[in-house]
N, C-alpha and C. Protein backbone atom coordinates (compact mmCIF):
# COMPACT_ATOMS: atom_id res chain seq x y z
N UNK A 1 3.96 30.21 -87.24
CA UNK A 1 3.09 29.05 -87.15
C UNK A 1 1.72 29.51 -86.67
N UNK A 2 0.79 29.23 -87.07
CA UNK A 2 -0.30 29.58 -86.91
C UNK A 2 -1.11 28.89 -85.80
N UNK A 3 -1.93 29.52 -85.10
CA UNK A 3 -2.51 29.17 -83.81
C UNK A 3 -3.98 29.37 -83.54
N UNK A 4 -4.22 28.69 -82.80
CA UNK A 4 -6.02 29.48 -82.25
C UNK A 4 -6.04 29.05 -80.72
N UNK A 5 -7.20 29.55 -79.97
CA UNK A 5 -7.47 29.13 -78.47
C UNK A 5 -8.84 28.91 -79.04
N UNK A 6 -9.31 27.85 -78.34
CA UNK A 6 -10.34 27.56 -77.87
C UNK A 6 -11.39 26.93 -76.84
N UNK A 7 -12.22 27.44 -76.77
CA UNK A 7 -13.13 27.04 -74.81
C UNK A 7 -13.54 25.94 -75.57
N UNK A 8 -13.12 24.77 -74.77
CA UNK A 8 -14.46 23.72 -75.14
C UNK A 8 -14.63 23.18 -73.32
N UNK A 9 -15.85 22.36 -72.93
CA UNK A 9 -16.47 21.56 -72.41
C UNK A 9 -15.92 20.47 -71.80
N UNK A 10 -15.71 20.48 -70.45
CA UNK A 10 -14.55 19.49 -69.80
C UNK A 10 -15.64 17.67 -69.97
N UNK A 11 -16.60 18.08 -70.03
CA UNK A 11 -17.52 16.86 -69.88
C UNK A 11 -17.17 16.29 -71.20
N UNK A 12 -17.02 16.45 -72.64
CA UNK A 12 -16.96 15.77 -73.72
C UNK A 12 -15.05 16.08 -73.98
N UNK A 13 -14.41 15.77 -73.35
CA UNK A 13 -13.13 16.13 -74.19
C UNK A 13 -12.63 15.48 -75.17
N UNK A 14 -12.79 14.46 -75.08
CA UNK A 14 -12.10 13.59 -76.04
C UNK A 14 -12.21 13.48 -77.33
N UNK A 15 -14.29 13.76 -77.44
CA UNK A 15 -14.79 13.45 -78.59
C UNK A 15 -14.23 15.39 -79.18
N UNK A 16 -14.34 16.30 -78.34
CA UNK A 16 -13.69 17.84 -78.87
C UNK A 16 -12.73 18.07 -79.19
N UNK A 17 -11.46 17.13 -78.44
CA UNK A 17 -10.10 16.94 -78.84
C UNK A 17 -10.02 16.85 -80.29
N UNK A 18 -11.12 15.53 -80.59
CA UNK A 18 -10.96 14.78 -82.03
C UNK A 18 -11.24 15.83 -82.95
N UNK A 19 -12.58 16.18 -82.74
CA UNK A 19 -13.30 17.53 -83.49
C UNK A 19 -12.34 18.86 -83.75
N UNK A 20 -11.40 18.75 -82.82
CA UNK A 20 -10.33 20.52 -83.38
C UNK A 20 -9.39 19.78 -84.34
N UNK A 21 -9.29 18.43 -83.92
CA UNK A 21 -8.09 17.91 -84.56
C UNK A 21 -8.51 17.88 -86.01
N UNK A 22 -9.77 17.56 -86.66
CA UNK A 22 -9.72 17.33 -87.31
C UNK A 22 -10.01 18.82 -88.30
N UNK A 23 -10.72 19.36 -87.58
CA UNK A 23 -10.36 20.68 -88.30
C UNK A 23 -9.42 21.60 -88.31
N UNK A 24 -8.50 21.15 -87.61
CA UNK A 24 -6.88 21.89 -87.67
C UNK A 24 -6.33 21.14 -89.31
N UNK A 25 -6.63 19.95 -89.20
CA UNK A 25 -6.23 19.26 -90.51
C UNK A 25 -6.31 19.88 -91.93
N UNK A 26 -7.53 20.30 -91.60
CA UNK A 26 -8.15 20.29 -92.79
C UNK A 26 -8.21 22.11 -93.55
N UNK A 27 -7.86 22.65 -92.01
CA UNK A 27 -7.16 24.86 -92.12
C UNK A 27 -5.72 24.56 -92.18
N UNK A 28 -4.82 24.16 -91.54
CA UNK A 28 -3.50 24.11 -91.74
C UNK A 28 -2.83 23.36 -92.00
N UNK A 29 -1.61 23.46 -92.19
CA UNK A 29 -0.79 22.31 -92.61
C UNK A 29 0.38 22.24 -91.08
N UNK A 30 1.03 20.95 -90.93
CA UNK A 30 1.39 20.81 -89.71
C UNK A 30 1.02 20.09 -88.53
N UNK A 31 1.71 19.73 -87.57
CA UNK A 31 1.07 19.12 -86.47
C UNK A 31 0.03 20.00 -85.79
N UNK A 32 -0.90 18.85 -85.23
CA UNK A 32 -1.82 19.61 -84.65
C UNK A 32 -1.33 19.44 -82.55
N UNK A 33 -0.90 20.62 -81.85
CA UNK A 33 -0.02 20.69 -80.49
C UNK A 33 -1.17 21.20 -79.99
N UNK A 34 -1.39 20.80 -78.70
CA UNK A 34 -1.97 21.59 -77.73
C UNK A 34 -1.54 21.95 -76.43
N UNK A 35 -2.16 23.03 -75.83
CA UNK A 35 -2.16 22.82 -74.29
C UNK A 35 -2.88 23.60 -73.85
N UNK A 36 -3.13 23.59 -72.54
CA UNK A 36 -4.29 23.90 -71.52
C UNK A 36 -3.77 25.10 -70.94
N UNK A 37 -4.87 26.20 -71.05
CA UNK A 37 -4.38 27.50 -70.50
C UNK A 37 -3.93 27.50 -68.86
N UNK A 38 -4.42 26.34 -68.40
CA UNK A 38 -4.29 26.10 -66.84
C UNK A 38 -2.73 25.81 -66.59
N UNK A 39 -2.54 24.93 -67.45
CA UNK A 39 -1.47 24.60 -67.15
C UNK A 39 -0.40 25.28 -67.43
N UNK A 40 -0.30 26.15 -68.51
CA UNK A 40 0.64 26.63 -68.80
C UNK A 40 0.99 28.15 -67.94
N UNK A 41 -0.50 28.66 -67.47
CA UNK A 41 -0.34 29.57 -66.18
C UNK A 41 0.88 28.36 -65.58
N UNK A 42 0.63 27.39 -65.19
CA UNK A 42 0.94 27.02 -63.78
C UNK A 42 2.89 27.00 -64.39
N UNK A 43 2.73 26.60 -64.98
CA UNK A 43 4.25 27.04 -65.94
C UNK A 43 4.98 27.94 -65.27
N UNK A 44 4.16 29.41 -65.92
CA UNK A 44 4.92 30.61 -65.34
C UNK A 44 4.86 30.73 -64.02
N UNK A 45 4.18 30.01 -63.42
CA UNK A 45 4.27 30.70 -61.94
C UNK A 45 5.21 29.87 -61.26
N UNK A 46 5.44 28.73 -61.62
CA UNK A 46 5.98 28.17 -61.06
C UNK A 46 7.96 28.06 -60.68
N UNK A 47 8.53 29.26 -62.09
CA UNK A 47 9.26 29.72 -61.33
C UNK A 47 9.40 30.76 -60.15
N UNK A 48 8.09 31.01 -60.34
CA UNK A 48 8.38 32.32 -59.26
C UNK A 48 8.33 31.31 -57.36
N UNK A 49 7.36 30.24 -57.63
CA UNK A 49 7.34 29.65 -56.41
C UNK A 49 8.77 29.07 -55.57
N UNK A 50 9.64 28.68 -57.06
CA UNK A 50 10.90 27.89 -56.30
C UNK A 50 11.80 29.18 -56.03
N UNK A 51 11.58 30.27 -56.75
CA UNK A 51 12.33 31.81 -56.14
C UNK A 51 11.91 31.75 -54.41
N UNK A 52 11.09 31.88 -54.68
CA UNK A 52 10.27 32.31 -53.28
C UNK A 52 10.73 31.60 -51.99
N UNK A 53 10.76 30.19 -52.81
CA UNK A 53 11.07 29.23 -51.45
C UNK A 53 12.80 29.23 -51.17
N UNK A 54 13.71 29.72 -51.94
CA UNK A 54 14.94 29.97 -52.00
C UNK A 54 15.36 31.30 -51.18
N UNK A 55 13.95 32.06 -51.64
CA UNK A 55 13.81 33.32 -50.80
C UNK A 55 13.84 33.41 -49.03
N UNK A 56 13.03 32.16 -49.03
CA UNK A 56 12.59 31.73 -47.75
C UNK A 56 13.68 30.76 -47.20
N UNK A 57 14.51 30.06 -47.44
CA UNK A 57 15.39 29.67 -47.03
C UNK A 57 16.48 30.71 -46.83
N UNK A 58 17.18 31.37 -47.75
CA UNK A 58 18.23 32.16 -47.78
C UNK A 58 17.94 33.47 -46.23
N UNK A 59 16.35 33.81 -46.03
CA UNK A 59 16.05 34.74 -45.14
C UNK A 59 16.12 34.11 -43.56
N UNK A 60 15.63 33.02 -43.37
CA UNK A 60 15.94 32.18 -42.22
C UNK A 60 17.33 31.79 -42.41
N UNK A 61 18.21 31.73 -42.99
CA UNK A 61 19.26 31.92 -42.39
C UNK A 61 20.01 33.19 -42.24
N UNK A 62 19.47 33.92 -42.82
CA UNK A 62 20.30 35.15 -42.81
C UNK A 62 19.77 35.85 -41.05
N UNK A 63 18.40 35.63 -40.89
CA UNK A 63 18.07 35.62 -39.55
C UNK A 63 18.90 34.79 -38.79
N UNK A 64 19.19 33.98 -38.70
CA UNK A 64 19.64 32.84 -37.82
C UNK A 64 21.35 33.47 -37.38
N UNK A 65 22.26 34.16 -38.80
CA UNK A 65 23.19 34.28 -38.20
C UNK A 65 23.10 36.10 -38.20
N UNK A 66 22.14 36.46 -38.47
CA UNK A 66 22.03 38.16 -37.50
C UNK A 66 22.06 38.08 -36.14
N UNK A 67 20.92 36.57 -35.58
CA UNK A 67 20.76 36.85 -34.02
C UNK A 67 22.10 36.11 -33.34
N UNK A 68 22.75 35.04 -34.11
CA UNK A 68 24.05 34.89 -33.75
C UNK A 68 25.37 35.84 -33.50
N UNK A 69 25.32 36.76 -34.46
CA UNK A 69 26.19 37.64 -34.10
C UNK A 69 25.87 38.95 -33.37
N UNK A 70 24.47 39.05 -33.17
CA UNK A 70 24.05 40.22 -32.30
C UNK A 70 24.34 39.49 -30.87
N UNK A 71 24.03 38.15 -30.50
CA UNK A 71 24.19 37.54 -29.28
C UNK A 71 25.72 37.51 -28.67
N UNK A 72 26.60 37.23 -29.89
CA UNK A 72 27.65 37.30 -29.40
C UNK A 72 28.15 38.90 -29.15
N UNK A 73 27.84 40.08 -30.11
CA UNK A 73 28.19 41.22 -29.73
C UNK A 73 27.35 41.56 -28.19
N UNK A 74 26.49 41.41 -28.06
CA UNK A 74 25.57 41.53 -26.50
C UNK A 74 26.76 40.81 -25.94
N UNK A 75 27.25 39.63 -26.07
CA UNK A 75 28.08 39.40 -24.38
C UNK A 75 29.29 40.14 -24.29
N UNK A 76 30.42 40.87 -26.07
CA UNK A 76 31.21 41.37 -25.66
C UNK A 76 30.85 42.66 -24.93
N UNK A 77 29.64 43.36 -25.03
CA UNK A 77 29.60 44.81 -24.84
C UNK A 77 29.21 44.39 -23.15
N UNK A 78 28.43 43.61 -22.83
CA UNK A 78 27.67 43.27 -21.32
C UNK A 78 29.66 43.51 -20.57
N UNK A 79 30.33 42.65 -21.36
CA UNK A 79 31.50 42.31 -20.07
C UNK A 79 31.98 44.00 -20.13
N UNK A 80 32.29 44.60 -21.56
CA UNK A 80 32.76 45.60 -21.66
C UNK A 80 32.17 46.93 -20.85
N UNK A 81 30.54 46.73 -20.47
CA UNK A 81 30.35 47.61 -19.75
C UNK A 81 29.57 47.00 -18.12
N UNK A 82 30.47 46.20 -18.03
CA UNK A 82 29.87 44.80 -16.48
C UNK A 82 29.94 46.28 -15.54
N UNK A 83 31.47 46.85 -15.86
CA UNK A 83 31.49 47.88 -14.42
C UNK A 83 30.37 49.17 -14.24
N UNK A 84 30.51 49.64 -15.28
CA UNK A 84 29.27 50.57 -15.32
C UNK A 84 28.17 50.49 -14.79
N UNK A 85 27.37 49.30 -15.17
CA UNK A 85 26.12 48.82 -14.72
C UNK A 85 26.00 48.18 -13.43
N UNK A 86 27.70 48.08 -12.92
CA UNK A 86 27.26 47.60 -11.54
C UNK A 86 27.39 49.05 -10.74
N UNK A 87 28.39 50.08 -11.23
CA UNK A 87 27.71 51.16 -11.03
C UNK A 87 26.66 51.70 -10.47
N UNK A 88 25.80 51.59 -11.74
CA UNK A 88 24.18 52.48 -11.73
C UNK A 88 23.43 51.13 -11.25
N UNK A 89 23.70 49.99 -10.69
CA UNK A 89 23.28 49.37 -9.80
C UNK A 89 23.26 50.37 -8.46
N UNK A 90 24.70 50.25 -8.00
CA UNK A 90 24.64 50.38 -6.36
C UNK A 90 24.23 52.38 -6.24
N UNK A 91 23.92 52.92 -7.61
CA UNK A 91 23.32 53.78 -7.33
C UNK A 91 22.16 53.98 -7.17
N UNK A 92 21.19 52.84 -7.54
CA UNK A 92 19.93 52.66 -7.64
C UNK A 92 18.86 52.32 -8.76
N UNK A 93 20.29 51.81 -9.52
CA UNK A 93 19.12 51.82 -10.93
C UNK A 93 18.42 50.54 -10.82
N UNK A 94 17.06 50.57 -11.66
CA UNK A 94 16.14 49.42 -11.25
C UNK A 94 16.39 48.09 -12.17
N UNK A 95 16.35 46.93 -12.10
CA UNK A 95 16.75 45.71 -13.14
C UNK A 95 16.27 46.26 -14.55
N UNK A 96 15.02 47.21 -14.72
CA UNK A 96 14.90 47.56 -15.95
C UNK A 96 14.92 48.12 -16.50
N UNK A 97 16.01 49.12 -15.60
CA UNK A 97 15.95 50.48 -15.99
C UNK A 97 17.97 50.06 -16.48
N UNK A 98 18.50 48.90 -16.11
CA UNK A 98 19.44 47.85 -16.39
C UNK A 98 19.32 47.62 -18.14
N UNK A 99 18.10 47.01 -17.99
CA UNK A 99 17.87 46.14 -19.41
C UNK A 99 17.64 47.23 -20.50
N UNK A 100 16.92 48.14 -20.28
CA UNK A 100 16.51 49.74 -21.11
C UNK A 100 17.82 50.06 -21.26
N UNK A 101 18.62 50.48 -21.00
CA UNK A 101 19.79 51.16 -20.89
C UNK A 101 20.65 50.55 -22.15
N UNK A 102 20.86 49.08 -21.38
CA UNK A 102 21.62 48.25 -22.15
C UNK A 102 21.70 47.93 -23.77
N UNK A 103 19.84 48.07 -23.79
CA UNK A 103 19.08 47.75 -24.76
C UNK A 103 19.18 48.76 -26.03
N UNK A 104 19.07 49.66 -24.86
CA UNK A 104 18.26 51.08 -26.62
C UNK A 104 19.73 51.35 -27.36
N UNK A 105 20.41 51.33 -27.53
CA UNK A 105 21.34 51.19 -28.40
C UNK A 105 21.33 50.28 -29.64
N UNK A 106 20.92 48.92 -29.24
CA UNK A 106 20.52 48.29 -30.23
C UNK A 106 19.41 48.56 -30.91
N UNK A 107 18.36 49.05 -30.21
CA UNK A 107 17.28 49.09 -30.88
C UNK A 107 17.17 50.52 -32.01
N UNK A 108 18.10 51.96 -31.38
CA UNK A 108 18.44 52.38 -32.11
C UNK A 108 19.31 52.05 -33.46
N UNK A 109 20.28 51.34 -33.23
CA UNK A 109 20.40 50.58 -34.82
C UNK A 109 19.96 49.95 -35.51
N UNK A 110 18.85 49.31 -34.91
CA UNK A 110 18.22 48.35 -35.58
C UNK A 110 17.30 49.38 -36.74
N UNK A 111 16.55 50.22 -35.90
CA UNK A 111 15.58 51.16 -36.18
C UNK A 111 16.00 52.12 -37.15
N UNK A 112 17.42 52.71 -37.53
CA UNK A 112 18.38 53.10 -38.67
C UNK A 112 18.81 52.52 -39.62
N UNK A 113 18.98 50.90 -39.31
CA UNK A 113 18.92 50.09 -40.66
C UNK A 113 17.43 49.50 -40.95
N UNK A 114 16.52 49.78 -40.33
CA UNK A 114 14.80 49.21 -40.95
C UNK A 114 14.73 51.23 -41.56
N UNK A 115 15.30 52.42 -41.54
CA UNK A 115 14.51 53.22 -41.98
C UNK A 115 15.50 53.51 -42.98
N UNK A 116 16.76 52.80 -43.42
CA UNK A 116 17.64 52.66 -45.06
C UNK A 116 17.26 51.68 -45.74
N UNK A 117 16.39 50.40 -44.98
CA UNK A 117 16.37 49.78 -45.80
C UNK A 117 14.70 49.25 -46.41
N UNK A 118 14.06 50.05 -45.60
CA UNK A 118 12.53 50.24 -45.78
C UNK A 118 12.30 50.85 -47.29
N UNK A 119 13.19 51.98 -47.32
CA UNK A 119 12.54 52.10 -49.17
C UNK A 119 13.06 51.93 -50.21
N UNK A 120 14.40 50.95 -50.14
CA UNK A 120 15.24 50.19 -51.16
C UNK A 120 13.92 49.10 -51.26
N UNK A 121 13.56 48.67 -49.70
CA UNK A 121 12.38 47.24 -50.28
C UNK A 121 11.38 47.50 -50.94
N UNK A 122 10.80 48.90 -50.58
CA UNK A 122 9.56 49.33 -51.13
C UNK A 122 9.60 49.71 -52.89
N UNK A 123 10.58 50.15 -53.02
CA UNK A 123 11.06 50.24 -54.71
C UNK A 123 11.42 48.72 -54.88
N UNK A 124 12.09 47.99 -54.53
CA UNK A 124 12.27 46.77 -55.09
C UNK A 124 10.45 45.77 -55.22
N UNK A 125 10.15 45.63 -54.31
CA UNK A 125 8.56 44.91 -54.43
C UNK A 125 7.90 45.89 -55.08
N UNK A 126 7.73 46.89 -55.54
CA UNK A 126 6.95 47.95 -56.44
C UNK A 126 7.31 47.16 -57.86
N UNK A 127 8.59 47.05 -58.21
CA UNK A 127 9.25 46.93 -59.09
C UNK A 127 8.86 45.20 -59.55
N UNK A 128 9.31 44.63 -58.85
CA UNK A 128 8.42 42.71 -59.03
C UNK A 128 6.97 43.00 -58.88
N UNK A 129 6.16 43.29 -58.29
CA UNK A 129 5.05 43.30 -58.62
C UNK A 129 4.33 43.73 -60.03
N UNK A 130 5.21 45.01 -60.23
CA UNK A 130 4.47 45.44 -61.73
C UNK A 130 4.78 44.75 -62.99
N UNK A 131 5.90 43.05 -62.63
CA UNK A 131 5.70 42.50 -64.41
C UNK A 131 4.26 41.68 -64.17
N UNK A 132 3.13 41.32 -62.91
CA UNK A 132 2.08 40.45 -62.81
C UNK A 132 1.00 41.64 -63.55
N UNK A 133 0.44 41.01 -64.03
CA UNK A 133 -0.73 41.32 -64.84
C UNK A 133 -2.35 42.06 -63.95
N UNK A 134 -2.11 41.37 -62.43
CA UNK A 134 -2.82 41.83 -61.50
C UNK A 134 -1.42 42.10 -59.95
N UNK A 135 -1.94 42.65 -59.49
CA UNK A 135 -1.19 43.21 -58.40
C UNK A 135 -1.38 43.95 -57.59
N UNK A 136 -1.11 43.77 -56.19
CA UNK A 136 -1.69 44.13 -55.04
C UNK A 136 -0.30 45.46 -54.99
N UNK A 137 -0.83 46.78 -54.56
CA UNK A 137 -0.06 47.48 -53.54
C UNK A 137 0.85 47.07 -52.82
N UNK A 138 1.70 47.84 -52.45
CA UNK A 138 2.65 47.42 -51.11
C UNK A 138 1.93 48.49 -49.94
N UNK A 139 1.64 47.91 -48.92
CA UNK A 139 1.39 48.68 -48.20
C UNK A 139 2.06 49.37 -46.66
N UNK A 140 2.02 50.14 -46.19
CA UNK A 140 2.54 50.52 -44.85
C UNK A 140 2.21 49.17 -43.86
N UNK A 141 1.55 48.61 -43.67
CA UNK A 141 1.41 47.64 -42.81
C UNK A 141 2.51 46.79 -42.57
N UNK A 142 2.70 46.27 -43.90
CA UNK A 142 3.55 45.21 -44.19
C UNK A 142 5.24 45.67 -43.36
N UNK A 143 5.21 46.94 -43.55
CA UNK A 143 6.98 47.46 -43.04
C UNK A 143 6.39 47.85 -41.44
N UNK A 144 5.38 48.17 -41.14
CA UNK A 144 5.32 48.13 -39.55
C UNK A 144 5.47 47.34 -38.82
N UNK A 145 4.67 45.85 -39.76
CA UNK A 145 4.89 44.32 -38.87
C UNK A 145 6.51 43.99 -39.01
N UNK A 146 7.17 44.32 -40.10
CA UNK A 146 8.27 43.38 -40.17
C UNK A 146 9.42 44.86 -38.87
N UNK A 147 8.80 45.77 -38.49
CA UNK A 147 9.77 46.60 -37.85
C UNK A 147 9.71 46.11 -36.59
N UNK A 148 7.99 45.61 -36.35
CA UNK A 148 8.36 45.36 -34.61
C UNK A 148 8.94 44.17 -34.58
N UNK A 149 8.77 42.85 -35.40
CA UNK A 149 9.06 41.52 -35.51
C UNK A 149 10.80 41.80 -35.41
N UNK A 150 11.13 42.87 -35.97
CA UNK A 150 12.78 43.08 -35.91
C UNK A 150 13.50 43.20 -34.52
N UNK A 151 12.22 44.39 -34.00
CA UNK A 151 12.44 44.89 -32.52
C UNK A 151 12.50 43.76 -31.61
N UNK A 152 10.83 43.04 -31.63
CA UNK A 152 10.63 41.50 -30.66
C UNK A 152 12.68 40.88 -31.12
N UNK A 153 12.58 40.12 -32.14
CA UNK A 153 13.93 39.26 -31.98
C UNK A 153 15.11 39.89 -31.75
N UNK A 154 15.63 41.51 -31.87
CA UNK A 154 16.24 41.97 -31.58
C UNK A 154 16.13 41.89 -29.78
N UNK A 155 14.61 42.56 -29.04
CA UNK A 155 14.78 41.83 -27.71
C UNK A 155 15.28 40.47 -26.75
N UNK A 156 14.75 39.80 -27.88
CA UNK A 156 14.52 38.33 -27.64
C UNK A 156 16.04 37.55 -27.66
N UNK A 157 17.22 38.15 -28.24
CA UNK A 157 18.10 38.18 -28.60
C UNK A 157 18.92 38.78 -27.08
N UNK A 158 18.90 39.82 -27.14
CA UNK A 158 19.75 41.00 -26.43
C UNK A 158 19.20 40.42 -24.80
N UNK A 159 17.83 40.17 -24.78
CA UNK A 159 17.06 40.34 -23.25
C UNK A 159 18.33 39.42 -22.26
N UNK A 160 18.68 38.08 -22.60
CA UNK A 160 19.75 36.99 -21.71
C UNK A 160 21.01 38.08 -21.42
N UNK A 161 21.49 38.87 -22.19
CA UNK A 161 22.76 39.50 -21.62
C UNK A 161 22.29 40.45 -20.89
N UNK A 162 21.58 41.23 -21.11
CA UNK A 162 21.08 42.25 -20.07
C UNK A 162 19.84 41.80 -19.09
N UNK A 163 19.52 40.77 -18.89
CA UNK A 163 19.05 40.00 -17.61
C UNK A 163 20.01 39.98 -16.66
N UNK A 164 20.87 39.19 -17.43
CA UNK A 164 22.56 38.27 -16.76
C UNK A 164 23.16 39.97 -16.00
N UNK A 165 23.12 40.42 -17.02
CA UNK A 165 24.09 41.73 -16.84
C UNK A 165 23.43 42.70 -15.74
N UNK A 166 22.20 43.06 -15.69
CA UNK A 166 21.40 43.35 -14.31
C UNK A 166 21.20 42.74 -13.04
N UNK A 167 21.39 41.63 -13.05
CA UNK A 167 21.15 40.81 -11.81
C UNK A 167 22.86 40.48 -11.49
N UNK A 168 24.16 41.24 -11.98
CA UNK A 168 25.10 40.67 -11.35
C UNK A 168 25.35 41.43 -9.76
N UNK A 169 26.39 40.83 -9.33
CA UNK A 169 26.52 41.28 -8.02
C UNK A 169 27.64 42.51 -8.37
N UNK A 170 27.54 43.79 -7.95
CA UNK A 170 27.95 44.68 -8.05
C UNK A 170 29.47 44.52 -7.43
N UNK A 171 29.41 44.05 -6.03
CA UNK A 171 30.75 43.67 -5.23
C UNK A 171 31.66 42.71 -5.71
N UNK A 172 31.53 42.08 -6.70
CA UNK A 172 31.58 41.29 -6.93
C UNK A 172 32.72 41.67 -8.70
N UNK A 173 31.56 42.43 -8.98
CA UNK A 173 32.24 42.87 -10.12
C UNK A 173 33.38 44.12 -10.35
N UNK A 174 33.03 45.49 -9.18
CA UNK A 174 33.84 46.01 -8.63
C UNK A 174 34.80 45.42 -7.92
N UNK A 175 34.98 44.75 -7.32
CA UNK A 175 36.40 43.78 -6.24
C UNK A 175 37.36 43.52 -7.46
N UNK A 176 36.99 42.91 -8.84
CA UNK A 176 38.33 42.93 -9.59
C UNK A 176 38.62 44.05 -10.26
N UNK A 177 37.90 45.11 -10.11
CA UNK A 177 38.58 46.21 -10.61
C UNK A 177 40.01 47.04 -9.89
């Protein structure tokens, strides 16, 4: 089926509408269809927007039950190591030298699954970016922010059991041993 584009003048449309129409009539045979390059961009993009927002739902929850089950693993490991830490309490360890302790374990895993899964993402967004016609880089920035943002809620997460778990009473926790 045969086609053309053409720019016309948003100020006269109607009377330009008429004017292609009638010379579509009179070059081809067939209905004369149109549409607006604007719109039909907005077409294609517009699956990518309801991806995105599916994207964005599916990731807040997948956050929601990471820090759920990191919270609950923080209280089994806090009870599992209550005696220890009341330990290196009554030996002198400091409330944050408590929370450090407790902590870097997680943050070491965390920091082993952001450096397996840092360049599966970086090939995957390389890979969606290059069917757009224009396209931005992926850059290092982008995996630095999302590493500390991992670290912050990984703290933010972990910090209540190893607060709780530093400030217990040592006598207290030794006596039922």
């Amino acid at each position: 089926m045969p086609s053309m584009a053409v720019r016309i003048k948003t100020e006269d449309m109607n009377q330009s509408m008429a004017a292609l129409q009638e010379k579509w009539a009179s070059l081809a045979q067939g209905d004369f269809n149109y549409s607006f390059l604007d719109q039909d961009l907005q077409k294609q993009y517009e699956a990518d927007r309801s991806t995105a927002w599916l994207f964005d739902i599916f990731t807040y929850i997948a956050i929601i039950m990471c820090c759920t089950g990191l919270f609950g693993l923080t209280t089994y490991l806090a009870q599992q190591r209550r005696k220890e830490m009341s330990i290196r309490k009554i030996l002198g360890a400091s409330v944050s030298g408590i929370m450090l302790t407790f902590s870097k374990e997680f943050i070491l895993l965390i920091l082993l699954a952001f450096a397996i899964g840092m360049p599966v993402a970086y090939w995957a967004m390389n890979e969606w970016l290059s069917n757009f016609a224009y396209h931005v880089d992926v850059s290092a920035s982008i995996f630095i922010i999302a590493a500390v943002i991992m670290v912050l809620l990984l703290l933010l997460t972990v910090s209540y059991q190893s607060i709780k778990l530093a400030h217990i009473n040592p006598a207290e926790s030794l006596r039922n041993e």
